[in-house]
C-alpha atoms as a PDB file:
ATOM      1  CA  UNK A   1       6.179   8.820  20.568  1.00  0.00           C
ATOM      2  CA  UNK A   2       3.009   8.926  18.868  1.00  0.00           C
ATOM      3  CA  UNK A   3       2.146   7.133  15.968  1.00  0.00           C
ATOM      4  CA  UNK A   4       0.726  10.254  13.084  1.00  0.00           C
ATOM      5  CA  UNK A   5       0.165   7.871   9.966  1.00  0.00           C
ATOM      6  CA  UNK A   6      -3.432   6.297  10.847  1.00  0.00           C
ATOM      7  CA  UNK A   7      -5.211   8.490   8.009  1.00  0.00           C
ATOM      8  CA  UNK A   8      -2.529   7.197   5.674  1.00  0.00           C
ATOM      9  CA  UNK A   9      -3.235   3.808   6.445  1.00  0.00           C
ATOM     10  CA  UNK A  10      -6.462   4.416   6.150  1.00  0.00           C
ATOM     11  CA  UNK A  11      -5.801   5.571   2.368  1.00  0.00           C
ATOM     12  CA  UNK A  12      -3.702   2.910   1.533  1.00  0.00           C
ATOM     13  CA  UNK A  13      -6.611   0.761   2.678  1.00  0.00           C
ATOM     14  CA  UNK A  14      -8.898   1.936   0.647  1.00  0.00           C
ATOM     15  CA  UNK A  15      -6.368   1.998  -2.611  1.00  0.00           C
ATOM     16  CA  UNK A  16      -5.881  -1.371  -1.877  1.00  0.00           C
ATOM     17  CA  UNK A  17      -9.709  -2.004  -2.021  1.00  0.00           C
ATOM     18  CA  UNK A  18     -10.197   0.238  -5.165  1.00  0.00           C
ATOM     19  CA  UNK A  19      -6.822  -1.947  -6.824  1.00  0.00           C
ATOM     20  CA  UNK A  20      -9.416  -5.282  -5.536  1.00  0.00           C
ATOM     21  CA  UNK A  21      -7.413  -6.312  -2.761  1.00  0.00           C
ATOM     22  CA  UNK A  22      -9.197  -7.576  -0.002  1.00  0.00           C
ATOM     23  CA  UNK A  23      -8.930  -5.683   3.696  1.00  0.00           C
ATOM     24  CA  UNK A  24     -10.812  -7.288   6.811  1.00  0.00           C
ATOM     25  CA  UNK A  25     -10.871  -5.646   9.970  1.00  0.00           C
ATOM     26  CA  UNK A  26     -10.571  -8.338  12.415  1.00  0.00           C
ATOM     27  CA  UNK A  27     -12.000  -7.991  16.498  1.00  0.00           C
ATOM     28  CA  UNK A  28      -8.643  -8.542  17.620  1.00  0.00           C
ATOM     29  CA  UNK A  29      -7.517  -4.921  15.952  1.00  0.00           C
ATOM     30  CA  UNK A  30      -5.518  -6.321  13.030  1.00  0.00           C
ATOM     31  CA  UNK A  31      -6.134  -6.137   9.413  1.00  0.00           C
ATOM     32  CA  UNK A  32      -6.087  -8.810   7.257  1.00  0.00           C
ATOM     33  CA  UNK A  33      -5.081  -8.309   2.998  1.00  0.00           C
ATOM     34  CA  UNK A  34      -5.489 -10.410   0.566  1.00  0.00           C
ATOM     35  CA  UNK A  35      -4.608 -10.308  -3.052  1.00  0.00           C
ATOM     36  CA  UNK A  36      -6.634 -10.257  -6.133  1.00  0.00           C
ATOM     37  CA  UNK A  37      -5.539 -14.479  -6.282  1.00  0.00           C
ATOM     38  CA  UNK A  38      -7.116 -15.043  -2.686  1.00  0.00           C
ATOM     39  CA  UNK A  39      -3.889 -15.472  -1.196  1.00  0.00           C
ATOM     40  CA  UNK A  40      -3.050 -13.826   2.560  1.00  0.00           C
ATOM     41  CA  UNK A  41      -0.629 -11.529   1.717  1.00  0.00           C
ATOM     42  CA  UNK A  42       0.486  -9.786   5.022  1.00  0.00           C
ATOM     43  CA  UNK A  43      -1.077  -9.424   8.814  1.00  0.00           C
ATOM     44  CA  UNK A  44      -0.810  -6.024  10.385  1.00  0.00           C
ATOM     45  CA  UNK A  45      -2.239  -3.914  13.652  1.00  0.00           C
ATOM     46  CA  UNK A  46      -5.196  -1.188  12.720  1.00  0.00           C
ATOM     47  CA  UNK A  47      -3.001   1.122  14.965  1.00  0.00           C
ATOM     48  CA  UNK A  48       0.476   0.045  14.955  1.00  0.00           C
ATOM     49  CA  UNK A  49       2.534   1.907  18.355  1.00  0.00           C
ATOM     50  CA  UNK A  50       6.137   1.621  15.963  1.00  0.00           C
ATOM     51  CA  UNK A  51       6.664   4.307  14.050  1.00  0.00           C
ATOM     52  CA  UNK A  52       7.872   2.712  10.928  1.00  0.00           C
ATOM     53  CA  UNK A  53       5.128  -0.145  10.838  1.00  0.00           C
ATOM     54  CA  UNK A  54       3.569   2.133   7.913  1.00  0.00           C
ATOM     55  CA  UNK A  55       7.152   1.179   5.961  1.00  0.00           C
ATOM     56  CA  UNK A  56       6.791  -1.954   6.239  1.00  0.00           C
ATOM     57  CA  UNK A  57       3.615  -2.471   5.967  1.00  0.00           C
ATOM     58  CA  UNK A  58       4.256  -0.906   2.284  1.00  0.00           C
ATOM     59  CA  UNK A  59       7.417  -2.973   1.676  1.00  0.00           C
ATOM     60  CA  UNK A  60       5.367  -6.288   2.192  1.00  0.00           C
ATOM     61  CA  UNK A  61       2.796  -5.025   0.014  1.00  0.00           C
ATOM     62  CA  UNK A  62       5.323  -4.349  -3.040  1.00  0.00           C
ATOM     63  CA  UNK A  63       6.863  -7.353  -2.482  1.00  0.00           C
ATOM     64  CA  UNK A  64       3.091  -9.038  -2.971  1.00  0.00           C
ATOM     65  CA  UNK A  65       2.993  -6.952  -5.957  1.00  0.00           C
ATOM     66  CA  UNK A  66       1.079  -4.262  -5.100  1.00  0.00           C
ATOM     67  CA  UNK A  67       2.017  -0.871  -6.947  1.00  0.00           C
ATOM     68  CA  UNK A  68       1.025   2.357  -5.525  1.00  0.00           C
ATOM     69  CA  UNK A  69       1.598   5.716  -5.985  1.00  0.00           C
ATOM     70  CA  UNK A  70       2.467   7.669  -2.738  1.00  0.00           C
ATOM     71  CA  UNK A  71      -0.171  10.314  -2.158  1.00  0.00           C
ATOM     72  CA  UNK A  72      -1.588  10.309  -5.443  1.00  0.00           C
ATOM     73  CA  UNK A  73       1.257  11.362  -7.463  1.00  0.00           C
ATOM     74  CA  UNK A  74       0.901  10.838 -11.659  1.00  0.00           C
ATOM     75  CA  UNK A  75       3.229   8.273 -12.606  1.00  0.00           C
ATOM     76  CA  UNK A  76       6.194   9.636 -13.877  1.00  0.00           C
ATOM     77  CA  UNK A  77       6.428   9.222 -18.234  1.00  0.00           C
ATOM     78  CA  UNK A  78       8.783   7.162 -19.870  1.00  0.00           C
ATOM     79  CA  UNK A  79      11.698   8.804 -21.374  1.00  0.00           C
ATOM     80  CA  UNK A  80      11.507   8.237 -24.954  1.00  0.00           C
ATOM     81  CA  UNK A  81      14.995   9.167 -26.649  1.00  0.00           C
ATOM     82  CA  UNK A  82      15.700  12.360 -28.117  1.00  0.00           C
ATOM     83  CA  UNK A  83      15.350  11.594 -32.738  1.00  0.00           C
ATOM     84  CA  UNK A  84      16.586  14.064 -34.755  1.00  0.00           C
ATOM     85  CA  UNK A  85      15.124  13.737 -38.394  1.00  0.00           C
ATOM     86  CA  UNK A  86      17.390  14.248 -41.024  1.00  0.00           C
END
């Protein structure tokens, strides 16, 4: 099966630059992130061969505390409660 999501990688690289995270490319093919602290967040192949490696490469980086929208959907508003004036 081949593996579809390396242009979506690719974006989520580059979000996680523009959010200052920082994304090495290492010579052994894996990519390296940091967060904004310095701290190694998370380890992963440029061109993973599973097809849910995109997942979890997202899961780790929520869990790290990074918040992205998925293909750059608005934020959704707040709900504010419906006040009747009297």
């Amino acid at each position: 099966m081949s593996n579809r999501d390396g242009s979506d990688r690719l974006r989520l690289f580059k979000a996680l630059r523009r959010a200052r995270w920082r994304v090495e490319f290492a010579r052994s093919g894996h990519v390296k992130i940091w967060n904004p602290s310095g701290l190694l967040v998370t380890t992963t192949p440029s061109s993973a061969s599973d097809t849910n490696s995109l997942n979890a490469l997202r899961r780790d980086l929520r869990k790290a505390g990074f918040q992205h929208n998925e293909r750059g959907q608005k934020p959704k508003p707040a709900k504010i409660p419906n006040q009747r004036t009297r």
